[in-house]
PDB file of N, CA and C in Angstrom:
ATOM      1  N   UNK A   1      70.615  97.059 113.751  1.00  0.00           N
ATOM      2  CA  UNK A   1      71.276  98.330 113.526  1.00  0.00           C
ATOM      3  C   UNK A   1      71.361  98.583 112.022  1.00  0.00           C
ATOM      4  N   UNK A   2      71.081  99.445 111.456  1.00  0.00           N
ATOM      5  CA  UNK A   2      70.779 100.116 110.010  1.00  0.00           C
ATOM      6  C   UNK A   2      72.446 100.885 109.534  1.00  0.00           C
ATOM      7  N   UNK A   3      72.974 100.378 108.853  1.00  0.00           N
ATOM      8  CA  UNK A   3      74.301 101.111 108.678  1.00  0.00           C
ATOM      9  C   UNK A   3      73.929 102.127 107.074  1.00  0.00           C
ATOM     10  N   UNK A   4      74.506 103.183 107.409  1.00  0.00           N
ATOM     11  CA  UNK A   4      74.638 103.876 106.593  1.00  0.00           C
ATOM     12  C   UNK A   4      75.737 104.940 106.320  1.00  0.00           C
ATOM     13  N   UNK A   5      75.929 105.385 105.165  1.00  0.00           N
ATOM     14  CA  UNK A   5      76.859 106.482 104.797  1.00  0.00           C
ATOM     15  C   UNK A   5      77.009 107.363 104.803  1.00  0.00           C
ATOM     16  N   UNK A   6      77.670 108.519 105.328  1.00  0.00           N
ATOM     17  CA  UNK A   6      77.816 109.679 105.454  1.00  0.00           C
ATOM     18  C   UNK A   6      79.196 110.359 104.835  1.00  0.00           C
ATOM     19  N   UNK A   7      79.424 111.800 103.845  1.00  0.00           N
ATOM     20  CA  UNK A   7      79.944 112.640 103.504  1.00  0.00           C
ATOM     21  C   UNK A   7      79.421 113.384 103.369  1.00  0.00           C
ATOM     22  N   UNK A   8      80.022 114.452 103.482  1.00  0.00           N
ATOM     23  CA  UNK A   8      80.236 116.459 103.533  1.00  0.00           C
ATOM     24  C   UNK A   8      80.822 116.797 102.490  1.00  0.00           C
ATOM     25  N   UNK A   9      80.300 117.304 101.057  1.00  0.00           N
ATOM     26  CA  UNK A   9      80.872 118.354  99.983  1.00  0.00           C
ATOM     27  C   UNK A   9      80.217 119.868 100.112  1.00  0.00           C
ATOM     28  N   UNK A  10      80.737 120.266  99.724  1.00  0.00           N
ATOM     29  CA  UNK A  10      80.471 122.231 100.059  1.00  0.00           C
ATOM     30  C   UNK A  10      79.339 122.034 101.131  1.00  0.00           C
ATOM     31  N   UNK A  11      80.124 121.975 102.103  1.00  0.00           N
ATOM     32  CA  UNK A  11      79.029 122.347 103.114  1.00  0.00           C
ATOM     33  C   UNK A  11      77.984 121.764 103.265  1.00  0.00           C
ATOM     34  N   UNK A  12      77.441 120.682 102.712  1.00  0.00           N
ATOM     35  CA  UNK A  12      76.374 120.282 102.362  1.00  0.00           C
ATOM     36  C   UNK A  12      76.585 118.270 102.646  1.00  0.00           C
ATOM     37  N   UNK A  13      75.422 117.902 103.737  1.00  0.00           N
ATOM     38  CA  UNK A  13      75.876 116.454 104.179  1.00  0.00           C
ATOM     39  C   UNK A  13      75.047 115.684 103.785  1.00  0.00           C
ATOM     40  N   UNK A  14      75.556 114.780 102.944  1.00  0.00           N
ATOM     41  CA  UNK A  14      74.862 113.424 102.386  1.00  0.00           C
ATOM     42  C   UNK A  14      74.445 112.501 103.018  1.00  0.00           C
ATOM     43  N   UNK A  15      73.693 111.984 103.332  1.00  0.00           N
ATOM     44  CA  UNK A  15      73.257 110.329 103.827  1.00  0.00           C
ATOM     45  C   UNK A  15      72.429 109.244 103.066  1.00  0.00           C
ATOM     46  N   UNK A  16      73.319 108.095 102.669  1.00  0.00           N
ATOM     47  CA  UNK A  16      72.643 107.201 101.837  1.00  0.00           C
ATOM     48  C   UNK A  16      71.354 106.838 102.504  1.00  0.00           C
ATOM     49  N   UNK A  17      70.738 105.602 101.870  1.00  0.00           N
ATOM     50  CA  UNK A  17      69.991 104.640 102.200  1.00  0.00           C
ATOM     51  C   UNK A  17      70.261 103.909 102.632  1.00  0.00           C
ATOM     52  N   UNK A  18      69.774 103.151 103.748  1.00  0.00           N
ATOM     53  CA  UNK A  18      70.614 101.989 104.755  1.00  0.00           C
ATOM     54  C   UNK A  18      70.959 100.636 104.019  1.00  0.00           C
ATOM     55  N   UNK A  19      72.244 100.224 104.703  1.00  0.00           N
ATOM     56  CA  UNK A  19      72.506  99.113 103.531  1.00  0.00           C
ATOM     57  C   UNK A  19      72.177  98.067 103.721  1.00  0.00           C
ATOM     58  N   UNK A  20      71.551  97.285 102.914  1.00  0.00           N
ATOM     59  CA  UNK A  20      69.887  96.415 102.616  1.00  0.00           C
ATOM     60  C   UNK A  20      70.721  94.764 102.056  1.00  0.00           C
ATOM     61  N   UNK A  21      70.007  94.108 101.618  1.00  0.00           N
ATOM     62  CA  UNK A  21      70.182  93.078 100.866  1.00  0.00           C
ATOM     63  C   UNK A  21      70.751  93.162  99.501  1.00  0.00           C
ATOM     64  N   UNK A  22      70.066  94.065  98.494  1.00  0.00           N
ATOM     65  CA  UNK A  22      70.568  94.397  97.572  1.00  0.00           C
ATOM     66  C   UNK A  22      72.087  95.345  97.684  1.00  0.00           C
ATOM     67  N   UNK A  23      72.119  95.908  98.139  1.00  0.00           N
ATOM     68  CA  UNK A  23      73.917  96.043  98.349  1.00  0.00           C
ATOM     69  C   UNK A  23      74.571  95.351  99.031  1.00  0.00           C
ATOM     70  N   UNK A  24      73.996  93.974  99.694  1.00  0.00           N
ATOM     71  CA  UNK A  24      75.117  92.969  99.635  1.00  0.00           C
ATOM     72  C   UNK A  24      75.220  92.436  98.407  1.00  0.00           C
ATOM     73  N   UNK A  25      74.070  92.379  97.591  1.00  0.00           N
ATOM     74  CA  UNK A  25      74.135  91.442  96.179  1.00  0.00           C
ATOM     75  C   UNK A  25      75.016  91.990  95.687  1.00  0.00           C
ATOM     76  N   UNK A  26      75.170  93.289  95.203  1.00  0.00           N
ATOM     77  CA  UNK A  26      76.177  93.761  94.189  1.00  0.00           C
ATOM     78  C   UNK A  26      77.444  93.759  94.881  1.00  0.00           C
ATOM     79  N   UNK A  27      77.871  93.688  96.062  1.00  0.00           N
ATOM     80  CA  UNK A  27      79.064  93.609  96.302  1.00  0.00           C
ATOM     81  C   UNK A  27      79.772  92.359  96.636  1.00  0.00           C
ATOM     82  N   UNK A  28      78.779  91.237  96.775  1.00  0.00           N
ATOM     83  CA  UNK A  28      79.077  89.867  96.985  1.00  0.00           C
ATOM     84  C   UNK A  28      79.086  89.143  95.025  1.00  0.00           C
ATOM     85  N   UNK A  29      78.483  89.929  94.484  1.00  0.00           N
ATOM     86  CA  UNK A  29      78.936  89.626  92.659  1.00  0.00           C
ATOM     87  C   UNK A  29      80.153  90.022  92.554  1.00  0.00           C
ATOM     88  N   UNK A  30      80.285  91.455  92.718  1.00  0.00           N
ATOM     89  CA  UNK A  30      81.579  92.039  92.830  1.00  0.00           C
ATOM     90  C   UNK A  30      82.371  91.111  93.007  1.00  0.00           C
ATOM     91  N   UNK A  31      82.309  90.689  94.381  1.00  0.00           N
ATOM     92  CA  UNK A  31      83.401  89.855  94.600  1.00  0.00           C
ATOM     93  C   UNK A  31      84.187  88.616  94.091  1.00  0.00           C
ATOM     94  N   UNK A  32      82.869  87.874  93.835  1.00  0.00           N
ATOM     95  CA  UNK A  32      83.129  86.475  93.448  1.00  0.00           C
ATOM     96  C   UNK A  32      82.857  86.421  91.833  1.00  0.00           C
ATOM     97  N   UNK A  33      83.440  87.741  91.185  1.00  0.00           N
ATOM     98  CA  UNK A  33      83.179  87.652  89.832  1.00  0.00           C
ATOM     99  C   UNK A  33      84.579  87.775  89.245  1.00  0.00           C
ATOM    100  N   UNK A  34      85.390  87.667  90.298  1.00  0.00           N
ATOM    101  CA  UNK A  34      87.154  87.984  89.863  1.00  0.00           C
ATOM    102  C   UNK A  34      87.534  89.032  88.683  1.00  0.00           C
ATOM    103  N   UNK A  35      86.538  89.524  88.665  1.00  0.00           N
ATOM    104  CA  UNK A  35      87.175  91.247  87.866  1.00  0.00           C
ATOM    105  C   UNK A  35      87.807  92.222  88.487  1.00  0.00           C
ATOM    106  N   UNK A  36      86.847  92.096  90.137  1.00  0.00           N
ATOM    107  CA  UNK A  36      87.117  93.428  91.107  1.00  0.00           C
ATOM    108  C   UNK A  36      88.262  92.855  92.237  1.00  0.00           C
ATOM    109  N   UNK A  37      89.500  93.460  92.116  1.00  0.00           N
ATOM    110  CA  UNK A  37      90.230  93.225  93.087  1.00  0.00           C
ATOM    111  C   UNK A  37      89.994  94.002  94.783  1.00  0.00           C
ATOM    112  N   UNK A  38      90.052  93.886  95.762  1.00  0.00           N
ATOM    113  CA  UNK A  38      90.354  95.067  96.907  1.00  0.00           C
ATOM    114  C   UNK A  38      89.094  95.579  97.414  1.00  0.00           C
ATOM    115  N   UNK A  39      88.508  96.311  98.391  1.00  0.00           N
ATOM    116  CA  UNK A  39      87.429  96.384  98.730  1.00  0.00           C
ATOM    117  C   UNK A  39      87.183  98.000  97.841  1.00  0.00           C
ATOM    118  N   UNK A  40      87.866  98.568  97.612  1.00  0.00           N
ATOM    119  CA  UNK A  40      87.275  99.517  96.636  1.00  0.00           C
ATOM    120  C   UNK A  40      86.628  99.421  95.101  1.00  0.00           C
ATOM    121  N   UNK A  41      87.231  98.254  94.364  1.00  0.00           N
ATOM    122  CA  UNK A  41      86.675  98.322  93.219  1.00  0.00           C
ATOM    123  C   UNK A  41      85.593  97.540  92.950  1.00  0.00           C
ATOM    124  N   UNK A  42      85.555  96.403  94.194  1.00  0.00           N
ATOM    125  CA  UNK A  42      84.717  95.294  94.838  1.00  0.00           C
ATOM    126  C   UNK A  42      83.409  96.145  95.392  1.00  0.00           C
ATOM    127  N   UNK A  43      83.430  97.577  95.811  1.00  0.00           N
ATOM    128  CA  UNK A  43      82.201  97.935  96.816  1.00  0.00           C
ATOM    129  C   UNK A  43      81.756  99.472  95.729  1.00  0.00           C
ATOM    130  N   UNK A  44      82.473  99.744  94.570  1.00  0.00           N
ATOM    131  CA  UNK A  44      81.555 100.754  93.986  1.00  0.00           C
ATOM    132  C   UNK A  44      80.750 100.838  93.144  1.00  0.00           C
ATOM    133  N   UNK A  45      80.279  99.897  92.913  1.00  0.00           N
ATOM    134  CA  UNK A  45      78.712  99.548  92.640  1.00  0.00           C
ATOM    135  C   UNK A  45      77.864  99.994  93.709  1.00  0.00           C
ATOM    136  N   UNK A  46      78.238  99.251  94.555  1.00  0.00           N
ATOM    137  CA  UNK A  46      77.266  99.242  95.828  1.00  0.00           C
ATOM    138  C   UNK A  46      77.390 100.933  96.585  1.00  0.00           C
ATOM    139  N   UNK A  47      78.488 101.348  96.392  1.00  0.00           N
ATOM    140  CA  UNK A  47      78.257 102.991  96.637  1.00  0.00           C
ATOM    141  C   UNK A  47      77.467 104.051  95.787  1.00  0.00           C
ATOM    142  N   UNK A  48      77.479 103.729  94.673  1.00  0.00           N
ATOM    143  CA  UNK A  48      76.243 104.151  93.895  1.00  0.00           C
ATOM    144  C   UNK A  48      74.916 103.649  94.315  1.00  0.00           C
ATOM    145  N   UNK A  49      75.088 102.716  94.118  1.00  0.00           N
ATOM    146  CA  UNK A  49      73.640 101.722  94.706  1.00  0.00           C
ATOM    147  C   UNK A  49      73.151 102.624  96.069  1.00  0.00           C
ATOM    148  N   UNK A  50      73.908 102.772  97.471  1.00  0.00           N
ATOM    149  CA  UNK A  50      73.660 103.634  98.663  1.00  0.00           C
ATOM    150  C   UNK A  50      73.119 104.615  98.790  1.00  0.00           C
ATOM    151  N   UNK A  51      73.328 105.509  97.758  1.00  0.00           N
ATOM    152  CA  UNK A  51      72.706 107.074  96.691  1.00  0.00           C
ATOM    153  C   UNK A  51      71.878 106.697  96.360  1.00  0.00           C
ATOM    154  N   UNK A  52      71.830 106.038  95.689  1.00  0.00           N
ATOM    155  CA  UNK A  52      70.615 106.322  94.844  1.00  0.00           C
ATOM    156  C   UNK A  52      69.347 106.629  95.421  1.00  0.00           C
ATOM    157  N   UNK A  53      68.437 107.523  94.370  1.00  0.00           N
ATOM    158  CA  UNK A  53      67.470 108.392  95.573  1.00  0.00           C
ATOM    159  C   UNK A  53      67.518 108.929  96.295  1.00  0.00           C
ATOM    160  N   UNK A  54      68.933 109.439  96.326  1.00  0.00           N
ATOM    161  CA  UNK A  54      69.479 110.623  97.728  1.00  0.00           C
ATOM    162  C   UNK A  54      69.678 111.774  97.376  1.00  0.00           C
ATOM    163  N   UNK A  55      69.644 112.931  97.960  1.00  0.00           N
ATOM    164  CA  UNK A  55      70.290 114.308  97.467  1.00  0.00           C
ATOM    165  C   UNK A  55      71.161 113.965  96.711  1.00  0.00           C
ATOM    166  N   UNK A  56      72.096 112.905  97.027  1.00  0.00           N
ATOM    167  CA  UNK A  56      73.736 112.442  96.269  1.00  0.00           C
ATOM    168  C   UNK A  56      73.632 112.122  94.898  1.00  0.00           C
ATOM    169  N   UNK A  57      73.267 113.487  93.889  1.00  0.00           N
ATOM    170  CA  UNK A  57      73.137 112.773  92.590  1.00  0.00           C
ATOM    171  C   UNK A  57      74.420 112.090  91.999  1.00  0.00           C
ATOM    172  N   UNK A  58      74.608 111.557  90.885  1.00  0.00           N
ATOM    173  CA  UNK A  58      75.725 110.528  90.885  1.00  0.00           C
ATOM    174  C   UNK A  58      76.810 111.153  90.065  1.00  0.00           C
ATOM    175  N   UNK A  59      76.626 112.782  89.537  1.00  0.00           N
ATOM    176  CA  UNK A  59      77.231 113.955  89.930  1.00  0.00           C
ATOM    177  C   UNK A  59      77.996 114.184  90.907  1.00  0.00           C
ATOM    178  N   UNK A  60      77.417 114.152  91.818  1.00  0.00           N
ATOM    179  CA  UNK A  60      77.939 114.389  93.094  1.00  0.00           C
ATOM    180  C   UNK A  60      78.685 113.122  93.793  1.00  0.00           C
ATOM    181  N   UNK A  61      78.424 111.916  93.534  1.00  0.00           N
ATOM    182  CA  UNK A  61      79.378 110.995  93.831  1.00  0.00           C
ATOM    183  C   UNK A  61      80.364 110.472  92.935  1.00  0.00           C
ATOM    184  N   UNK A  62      80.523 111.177  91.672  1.00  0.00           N
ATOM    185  CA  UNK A  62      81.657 111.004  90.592  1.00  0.00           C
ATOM    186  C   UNK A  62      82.668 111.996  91.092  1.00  0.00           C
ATOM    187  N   UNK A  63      81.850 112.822  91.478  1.00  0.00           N
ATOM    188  CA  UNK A  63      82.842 114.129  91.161  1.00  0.00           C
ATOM    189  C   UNK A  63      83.802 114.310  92.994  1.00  0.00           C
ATOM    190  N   UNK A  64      82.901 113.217  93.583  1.00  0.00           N
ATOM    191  CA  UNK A  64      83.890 112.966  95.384  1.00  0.00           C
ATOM    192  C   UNK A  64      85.264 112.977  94.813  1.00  0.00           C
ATOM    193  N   UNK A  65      85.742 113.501  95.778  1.00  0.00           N
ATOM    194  CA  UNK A  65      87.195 113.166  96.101  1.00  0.00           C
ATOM    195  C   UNK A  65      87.516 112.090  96.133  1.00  0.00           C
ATOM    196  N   UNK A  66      88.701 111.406  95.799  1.00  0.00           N
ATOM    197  CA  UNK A  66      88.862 109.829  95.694  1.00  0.00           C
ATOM    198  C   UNK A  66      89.665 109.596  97.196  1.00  0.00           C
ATOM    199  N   UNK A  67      89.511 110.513  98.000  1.00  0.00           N
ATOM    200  CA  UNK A  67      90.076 110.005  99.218  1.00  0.00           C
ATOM    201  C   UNK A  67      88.357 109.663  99.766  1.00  0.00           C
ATOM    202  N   UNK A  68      87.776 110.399  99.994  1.00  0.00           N
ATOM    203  CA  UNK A  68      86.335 110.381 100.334  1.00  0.00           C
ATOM    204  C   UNK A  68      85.780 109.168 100.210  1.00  0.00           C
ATOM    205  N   UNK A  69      85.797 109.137  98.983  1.00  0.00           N
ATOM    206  CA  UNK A  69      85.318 107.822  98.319  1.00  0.00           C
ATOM    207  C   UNK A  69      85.669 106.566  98.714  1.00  0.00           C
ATOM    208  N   UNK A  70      86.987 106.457  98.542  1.00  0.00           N
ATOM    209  CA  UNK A  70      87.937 104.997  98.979  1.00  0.00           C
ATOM    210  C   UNK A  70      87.016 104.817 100.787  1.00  0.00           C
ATOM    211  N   UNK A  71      87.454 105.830 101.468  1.00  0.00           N
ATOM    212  CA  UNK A  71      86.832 105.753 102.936  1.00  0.00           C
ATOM    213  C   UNK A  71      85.298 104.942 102.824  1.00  0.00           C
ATOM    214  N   UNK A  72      84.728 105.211 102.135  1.00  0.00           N
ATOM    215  CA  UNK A  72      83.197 105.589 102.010  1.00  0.00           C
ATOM    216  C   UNK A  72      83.447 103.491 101.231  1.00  0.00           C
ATOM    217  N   UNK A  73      83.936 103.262 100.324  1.00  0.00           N
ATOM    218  CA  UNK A  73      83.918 102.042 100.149  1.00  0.00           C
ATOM    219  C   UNK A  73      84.376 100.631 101.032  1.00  0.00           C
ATOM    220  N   UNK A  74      85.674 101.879 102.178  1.00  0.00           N
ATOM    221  CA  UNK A  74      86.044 100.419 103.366  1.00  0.00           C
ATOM    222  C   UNK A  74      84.864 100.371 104.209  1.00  0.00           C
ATOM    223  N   UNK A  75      84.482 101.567 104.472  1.00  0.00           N
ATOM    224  CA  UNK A  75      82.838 101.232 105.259  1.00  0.00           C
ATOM    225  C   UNK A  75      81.988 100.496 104.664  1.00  0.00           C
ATOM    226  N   UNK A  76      81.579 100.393 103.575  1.00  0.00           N
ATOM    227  CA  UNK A  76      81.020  99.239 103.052  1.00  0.00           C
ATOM    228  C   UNK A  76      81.333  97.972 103.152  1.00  0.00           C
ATOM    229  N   UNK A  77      82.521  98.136 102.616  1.00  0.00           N
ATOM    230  CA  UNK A  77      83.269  96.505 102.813  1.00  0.00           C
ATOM    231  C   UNK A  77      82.894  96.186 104.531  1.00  0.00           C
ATOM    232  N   UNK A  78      83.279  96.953 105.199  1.00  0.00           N
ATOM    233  CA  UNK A  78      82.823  96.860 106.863  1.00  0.00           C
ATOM    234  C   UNK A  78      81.418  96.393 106.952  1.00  0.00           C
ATOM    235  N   UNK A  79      80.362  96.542 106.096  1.00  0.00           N
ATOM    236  CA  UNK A  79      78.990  96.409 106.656  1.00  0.00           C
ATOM    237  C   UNK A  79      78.877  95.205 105.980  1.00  0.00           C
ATOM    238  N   UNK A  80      79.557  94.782 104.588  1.00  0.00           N
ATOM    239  CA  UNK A  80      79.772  93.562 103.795  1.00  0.00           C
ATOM    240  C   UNK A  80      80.118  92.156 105.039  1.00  0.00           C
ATOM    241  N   UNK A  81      80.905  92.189 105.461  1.00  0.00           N
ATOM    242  CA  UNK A  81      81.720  91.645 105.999  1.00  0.00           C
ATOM    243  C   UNK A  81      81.442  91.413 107.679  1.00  0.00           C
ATOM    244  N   UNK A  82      80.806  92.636 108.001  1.00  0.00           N
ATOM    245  CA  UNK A  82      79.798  92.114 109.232  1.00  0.00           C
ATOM    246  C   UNK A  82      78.429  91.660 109.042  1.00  0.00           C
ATOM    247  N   UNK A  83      77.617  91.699 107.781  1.00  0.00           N
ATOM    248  CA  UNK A  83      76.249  90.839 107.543  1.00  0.00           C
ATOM    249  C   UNK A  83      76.795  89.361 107.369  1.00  0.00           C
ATOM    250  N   UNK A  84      78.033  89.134 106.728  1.00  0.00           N
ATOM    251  CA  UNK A  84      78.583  88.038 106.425  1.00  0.00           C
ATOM    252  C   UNK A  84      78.672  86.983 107.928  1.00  0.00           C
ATOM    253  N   UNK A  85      78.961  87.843 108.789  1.00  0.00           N
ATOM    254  CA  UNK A  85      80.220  87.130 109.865  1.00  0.00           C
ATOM    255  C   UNK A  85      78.633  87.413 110.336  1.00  0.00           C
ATOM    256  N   UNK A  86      77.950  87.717 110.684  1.00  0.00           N
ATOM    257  CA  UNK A  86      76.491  87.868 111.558  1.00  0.00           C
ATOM    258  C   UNK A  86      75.622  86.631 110.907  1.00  0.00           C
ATOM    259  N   UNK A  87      75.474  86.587 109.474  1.00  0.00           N
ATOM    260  CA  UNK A  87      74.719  85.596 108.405  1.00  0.00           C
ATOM    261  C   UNK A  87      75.410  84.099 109.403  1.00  0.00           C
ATOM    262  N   UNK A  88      76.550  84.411 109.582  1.00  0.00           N
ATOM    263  CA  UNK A  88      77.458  82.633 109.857  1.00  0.00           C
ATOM    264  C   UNK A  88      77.265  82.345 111.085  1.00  0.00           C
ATOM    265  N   UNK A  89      77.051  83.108 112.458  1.00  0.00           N
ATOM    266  CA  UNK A  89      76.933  83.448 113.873  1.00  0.00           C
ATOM    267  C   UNK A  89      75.725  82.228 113.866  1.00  0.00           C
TER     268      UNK A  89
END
């Protein structure tokens, strides 16, 4: 199953790139680099990273709503955290 991201600004609906190996890397650095506390400051790398190459210029993902956003990073942490628990299975 291919997980990916979805938001709606003016009318207009985004969908990342499915999340791969390389956005576990940056969010598993994130993690274990003890700078980033919480799954939001831990997974926005990797939400840029999701964009990239998308309609979603990084314009458009600065300028999200920080409710949007936060959402958009526990889903990550969610796909983090089930490759993890799937990797250990």
């Amino acid at each position: 199953m291919q997980h990916t991201l979805t938001f709606t600004k003016d009318d207009k609906k985004y969908v990342s790139k499915p999340f791969d190996f390389e956005a576990m890397c940056i969010i598993n650095d994130a993690h274990n680099s003890g700078d980033a506390h919480g799954p939001l400051s831990i997974c926005r790398g990797a939400l840029d990273y999701m964009f990239e190459g998308t309609q979603a210029t990084q314009d458009v993902i600065d300028a999200m709503d920080i409710g949007e956003r936060s959402k958009l990073c526990i889903k990550l942490w969610g796909f983090y955290i089930d490759a993890l628990s799937s990797k250990n299975a």
